[in-house]
PDB file of N, CA and C in Angstrom:
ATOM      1  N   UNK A   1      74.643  94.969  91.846  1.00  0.00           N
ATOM      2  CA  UNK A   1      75.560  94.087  92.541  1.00  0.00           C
ATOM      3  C   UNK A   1      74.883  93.632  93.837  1.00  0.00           C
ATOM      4  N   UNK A   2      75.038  92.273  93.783  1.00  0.00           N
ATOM      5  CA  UNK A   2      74.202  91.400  95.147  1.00  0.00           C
ATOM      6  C   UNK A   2      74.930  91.949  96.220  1.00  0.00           C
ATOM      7  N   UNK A   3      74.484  91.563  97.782  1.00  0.00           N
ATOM      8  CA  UNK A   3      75.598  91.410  99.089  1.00  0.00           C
ATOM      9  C   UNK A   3      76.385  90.318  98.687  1.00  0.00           C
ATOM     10  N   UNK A   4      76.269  89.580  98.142  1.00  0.00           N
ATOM     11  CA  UNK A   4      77.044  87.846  97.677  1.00  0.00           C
ATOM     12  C   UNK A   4      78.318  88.162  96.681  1.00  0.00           C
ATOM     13  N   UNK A   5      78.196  89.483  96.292  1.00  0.00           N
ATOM     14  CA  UNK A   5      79.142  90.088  94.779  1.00  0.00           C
ATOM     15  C   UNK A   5      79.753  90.856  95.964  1.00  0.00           C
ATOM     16  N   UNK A   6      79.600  91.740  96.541  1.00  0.00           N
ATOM     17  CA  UNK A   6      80.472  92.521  97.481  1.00  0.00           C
ATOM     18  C   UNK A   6      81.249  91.724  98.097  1.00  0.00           C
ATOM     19  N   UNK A   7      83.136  92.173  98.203  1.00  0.00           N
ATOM     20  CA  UNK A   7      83.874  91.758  99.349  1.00  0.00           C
ATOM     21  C   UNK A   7      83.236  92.244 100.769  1.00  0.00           C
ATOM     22  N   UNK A   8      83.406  91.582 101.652  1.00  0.00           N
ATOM     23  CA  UNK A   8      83.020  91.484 103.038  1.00  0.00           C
ATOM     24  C   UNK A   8      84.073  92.523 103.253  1.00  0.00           C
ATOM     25  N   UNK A   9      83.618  93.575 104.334  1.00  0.00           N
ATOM     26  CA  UNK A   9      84.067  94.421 104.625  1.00  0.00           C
ATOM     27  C   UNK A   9      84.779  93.703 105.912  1.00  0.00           C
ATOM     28  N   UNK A  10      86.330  94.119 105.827  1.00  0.00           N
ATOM     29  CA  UNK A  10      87.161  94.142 107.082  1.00  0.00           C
ATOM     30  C   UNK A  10      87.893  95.140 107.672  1.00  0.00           C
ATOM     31  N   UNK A  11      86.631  95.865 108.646  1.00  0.00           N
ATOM     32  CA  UNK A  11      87.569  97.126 108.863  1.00  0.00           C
ATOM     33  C   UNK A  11      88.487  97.185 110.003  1.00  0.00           C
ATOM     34  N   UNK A  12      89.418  98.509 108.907  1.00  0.00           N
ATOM     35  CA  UNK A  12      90.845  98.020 110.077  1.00  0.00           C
ATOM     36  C   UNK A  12      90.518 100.232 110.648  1.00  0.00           C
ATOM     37  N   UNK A  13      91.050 100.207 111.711  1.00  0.00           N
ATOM     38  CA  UNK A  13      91.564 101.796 112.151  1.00  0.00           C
ATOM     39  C   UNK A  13      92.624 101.698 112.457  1.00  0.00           C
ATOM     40  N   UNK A  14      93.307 103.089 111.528  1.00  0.00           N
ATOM     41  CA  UNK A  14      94.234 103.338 111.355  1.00  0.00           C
ATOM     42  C   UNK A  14      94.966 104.693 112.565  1.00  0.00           C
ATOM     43  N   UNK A  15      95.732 104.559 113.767  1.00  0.00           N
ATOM     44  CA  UNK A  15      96.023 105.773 114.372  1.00  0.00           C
ATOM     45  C   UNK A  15      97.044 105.697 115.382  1.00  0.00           C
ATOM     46  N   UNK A  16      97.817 107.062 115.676  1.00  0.00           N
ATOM     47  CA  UNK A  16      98.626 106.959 115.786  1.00  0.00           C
ATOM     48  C   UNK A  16      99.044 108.279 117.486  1.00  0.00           C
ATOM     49  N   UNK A  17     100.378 108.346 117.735  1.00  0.00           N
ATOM     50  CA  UNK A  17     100.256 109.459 118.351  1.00  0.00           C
ATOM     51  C   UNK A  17     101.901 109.415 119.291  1.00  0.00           C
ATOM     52  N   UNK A  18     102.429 110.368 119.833  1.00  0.00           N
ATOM     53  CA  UNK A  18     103.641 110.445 120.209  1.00  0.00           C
ATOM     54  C   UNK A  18     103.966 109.533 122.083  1.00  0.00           C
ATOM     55  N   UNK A  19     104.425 108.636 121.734  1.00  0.00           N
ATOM     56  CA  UNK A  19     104.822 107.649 122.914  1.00  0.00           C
ATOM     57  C   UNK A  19     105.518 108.370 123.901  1.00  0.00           C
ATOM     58  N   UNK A  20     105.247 108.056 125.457  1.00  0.00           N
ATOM     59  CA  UNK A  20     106.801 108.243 126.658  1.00  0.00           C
ATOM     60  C   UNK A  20     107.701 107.774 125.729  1.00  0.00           C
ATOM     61  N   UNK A  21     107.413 106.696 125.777  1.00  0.00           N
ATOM     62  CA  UNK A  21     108.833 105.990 125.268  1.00  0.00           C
ATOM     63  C   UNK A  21     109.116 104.889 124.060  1.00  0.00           C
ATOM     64  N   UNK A  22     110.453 105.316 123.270  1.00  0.00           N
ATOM     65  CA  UNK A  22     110.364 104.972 122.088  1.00  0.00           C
ATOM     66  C   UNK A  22     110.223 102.989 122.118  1.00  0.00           C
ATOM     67  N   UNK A  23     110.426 102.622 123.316  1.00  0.00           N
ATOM     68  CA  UNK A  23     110.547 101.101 123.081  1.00  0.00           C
ATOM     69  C   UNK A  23     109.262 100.643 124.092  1.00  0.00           C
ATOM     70  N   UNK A  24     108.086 101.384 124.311  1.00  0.00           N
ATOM     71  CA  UNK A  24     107.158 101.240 124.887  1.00  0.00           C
ATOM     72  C   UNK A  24     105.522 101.327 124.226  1.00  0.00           C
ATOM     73  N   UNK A  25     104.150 101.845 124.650  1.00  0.00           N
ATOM     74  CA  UNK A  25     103.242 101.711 124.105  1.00  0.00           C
ATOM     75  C   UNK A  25     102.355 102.606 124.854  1.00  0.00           C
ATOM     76  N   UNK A  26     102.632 103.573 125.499  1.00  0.00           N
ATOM     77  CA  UNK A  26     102.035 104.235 126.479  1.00  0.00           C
ATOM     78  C   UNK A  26     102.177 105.492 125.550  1.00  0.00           C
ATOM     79  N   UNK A  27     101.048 106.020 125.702  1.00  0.00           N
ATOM     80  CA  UNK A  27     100.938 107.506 124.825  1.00  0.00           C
ATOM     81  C   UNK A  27     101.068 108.630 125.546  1.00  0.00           C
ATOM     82  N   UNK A  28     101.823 109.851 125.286  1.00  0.00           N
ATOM     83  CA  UNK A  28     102.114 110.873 125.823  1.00  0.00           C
ATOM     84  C   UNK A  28     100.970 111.455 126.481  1.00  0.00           C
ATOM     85  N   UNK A  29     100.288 111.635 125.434  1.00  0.00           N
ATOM     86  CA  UNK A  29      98.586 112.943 125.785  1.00  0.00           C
ATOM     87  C   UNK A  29      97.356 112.256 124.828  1.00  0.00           C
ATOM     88  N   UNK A  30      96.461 111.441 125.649  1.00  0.00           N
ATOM     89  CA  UNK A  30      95.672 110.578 124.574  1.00  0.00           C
ATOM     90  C   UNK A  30      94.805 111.779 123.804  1.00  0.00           C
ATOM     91  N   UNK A  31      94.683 112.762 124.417  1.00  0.00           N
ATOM     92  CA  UNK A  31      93.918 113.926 123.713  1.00  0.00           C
ATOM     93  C   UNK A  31      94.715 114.274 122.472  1.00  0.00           C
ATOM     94  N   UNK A  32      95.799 114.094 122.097  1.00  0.00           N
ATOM     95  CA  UNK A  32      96.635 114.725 120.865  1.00  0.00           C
ATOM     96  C   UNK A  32      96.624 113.363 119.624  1.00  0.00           C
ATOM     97  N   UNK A  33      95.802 111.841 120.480  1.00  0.00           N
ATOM     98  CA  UNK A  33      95.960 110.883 119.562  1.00  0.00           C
ATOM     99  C   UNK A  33      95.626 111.109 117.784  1.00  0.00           C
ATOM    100  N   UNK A  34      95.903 110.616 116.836  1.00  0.00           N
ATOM    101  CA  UNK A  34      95.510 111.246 115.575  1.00  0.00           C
ATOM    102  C   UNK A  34      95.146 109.883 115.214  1.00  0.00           C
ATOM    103  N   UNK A  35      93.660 110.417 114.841  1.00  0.00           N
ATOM    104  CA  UNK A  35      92.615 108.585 114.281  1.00  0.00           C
ATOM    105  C   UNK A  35      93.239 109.685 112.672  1.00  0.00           C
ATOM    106  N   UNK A  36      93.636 108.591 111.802  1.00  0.00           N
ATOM    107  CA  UNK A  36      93.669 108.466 110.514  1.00  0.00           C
ATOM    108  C   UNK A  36      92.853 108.409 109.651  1.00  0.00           C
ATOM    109  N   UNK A  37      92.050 106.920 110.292  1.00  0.00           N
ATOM    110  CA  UNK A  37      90.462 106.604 109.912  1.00  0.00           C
ATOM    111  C   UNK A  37      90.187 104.984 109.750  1.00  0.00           C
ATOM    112  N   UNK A  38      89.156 105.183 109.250  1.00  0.00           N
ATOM    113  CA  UNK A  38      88.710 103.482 109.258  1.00  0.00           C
ATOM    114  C   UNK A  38      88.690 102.898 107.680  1.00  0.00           C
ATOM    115  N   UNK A  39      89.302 102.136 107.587  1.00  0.00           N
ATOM    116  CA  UNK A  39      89.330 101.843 106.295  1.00  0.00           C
ATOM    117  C   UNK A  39      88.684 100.492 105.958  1.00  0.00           C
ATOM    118  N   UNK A  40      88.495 100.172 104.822  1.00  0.00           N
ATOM    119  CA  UNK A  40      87.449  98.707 104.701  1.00  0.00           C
ATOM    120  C   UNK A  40      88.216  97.167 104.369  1.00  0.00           C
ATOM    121  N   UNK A  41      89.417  97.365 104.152  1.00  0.00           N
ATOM    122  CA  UNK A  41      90.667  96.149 104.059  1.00  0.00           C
ATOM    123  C   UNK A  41      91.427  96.751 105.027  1.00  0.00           C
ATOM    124  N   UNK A  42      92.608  95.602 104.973  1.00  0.00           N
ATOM    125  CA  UNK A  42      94.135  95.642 105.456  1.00  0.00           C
ATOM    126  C   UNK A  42      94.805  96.543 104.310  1.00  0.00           C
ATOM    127  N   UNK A  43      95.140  96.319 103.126  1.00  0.00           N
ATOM    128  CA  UNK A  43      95.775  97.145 102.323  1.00  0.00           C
ATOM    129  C   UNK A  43      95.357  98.529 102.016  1.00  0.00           C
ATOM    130  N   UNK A  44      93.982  99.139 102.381  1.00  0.00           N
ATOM    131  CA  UNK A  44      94.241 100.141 102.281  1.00  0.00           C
ATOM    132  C   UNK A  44      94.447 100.717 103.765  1.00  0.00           C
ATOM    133  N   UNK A  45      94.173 100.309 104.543  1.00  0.00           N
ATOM    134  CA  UNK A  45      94.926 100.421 106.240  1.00  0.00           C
ATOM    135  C   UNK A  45      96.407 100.579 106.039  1.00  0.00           C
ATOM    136  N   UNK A  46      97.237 100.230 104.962  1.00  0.00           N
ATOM    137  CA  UNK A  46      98.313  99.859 105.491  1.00  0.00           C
ATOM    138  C   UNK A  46      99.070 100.678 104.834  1.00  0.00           C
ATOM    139  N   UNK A  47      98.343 101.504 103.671  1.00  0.00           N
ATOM    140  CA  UNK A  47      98.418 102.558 102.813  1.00  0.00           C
ATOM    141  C   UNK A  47      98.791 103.920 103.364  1.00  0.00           C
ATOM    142  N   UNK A  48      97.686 103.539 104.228  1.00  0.00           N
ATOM    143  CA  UNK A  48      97.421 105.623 105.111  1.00  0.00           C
ATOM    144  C   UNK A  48      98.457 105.215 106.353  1.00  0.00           C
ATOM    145  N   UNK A  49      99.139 104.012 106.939  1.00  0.00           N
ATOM    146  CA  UNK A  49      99.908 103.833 107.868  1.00  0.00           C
ATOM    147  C   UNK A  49     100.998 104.290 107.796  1.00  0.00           C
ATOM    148  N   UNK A  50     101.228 103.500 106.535  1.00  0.00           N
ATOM    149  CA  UNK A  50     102.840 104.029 105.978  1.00  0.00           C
ATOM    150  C   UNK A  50     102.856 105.061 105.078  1.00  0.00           C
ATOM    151  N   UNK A  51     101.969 105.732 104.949  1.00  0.00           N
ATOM    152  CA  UNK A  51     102.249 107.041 104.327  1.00  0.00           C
ATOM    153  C   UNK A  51     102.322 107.797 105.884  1.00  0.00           C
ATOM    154  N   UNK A  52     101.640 107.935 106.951  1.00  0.00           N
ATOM    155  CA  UNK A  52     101.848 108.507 108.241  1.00  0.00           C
ATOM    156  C   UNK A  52     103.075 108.262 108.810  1.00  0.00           C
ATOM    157  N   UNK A  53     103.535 107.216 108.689  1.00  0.00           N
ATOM    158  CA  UNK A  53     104.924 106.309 109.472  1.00  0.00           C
ATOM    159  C   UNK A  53     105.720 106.673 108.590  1.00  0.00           C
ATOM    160  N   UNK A  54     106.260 107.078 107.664  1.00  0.00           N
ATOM    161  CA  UNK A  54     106.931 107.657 106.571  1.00  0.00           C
ATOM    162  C   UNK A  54     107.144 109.086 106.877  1.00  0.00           C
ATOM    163  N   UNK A  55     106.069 110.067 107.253  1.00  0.00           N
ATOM    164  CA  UNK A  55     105.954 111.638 107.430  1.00  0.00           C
ATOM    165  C   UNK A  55     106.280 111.746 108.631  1.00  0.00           C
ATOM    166  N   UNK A  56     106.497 111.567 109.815  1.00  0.00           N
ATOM    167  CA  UNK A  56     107.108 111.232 111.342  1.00  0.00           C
ATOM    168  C   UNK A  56     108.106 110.353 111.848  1.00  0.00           C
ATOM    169  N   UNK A  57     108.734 110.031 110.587  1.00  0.00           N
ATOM    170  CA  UNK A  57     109.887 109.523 110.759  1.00  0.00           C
ATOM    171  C   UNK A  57     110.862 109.938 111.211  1.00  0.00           C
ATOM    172  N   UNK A  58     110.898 111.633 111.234  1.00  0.00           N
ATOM    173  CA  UNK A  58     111.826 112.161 112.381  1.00  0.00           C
ATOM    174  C   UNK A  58     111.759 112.584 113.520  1.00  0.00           C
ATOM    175  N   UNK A  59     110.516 111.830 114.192  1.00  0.00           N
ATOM    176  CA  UNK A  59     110.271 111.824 115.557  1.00  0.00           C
ATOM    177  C   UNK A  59     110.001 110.300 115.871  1.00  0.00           C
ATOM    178  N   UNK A  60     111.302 110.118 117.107  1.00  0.00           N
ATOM    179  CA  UNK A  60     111.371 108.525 117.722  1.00  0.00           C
ATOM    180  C   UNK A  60     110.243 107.881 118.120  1.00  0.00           C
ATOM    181  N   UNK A  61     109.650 108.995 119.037  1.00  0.00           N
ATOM    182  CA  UNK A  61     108.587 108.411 119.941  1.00  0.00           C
ATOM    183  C   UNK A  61     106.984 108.878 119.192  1.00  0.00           C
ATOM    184  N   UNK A  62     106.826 108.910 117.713  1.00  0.00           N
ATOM    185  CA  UNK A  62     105.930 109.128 117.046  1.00  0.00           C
ATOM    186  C   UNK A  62     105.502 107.578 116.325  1.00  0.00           C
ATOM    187  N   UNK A  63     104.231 106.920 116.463  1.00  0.00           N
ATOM    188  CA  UNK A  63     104.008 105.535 116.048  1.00  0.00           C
ATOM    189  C   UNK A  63     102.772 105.493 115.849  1.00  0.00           C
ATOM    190  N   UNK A  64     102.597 104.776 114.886  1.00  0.00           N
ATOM    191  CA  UNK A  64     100.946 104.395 114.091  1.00  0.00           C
ATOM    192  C   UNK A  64     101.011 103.048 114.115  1.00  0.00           C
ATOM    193  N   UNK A  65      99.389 102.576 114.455  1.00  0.00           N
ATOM    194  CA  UNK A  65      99.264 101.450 114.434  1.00  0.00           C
ATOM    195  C   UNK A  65      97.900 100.955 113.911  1.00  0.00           C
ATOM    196  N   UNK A  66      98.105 100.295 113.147  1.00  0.00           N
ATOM    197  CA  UNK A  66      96.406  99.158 112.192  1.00  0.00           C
ATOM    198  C   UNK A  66      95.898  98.533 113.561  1.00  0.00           C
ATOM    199  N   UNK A  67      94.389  98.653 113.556  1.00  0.00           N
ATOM    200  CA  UNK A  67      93.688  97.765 114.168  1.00  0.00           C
ATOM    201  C   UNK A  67      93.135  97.449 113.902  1.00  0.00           C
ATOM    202  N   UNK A  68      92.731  95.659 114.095  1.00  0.00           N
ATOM    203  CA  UNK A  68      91.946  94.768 113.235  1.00  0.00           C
ATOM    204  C   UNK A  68      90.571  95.083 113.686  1.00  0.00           C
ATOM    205  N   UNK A  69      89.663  95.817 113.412  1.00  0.00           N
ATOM    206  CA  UNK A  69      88.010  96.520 114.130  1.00  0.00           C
ATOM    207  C   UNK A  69      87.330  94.930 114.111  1.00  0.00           C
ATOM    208  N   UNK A  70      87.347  94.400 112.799  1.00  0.00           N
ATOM    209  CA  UNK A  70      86.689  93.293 112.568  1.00  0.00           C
ATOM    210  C   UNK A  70      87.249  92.000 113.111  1.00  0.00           C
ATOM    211  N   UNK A  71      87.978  91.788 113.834  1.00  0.00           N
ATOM    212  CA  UNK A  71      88.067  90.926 114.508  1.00  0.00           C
ATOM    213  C   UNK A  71      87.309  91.503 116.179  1.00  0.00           C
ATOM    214  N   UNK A  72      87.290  92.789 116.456  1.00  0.00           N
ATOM    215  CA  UNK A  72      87.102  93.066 117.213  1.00  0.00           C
ATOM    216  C   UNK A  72      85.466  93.056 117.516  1.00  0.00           C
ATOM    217  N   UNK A  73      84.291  93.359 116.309  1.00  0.00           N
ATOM    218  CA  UNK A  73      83.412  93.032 116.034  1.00  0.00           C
ATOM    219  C   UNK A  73      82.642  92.018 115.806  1.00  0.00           C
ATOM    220  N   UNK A  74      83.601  91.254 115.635  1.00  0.00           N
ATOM    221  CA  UNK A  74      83.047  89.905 115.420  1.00  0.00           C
ATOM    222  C   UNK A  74      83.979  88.997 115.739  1.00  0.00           C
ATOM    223  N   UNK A  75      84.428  88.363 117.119  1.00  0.00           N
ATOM    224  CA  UNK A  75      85.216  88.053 117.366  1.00  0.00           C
ATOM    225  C   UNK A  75      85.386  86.326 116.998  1.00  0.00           C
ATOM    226  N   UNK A  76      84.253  85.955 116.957  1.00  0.00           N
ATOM    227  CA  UNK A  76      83.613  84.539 116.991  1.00  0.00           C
ATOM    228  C   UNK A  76      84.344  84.092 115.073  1.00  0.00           C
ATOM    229  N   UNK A  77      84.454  84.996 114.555  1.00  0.00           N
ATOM    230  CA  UNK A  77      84.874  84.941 112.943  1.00  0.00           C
ATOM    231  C   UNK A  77      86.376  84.261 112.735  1.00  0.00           C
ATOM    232  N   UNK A  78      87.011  83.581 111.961  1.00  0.00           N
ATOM    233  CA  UNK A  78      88.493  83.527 111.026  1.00  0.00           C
ATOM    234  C   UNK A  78      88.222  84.621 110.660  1.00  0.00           C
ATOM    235  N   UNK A  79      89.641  85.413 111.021  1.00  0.00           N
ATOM    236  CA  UNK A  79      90.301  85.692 109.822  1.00  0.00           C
ATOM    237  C   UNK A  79      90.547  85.741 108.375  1.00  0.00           C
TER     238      UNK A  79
END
């Protein structure tokens, strides 16, 4: 298989960790943050998200979030 046959890798990181506050974005203890990992699409990013966001659902101020790496890497790129 060529580089031309491979999908272009778009990696997203996947992570998460317990907020001050449930309607905010500020993290309690960045040392307790939990990286999930880096995955090579959006769909499987969005896989390990909501399987995490699903298992901490009974904590308010517990939140995971996708980050687009590859936009972040290559910023000059579409989407």
């Amino acid at each position: 298989m060529s580089e031309t046959d491979t999908p272009k890798q778009l990696l997203h990181l996947v992570f998460g960790g317990e907020l001050e506050s449930p309607d905010g974005l500020t993290f309690r203890d960045l040392d307790e943050l939990d990286i999930v990992g880096i995955y090579p699409n959006y769909a499987e990013a969005s896989k390990a998200w909501k399987a995490k966001a699903q298992a901490t659902v009974d904590n308010a101020h517990m939140r995971y979030f996708i980050v687009h790496m590859h936009r972040l890497l290559d910023p000059e790129a579409a989407a």
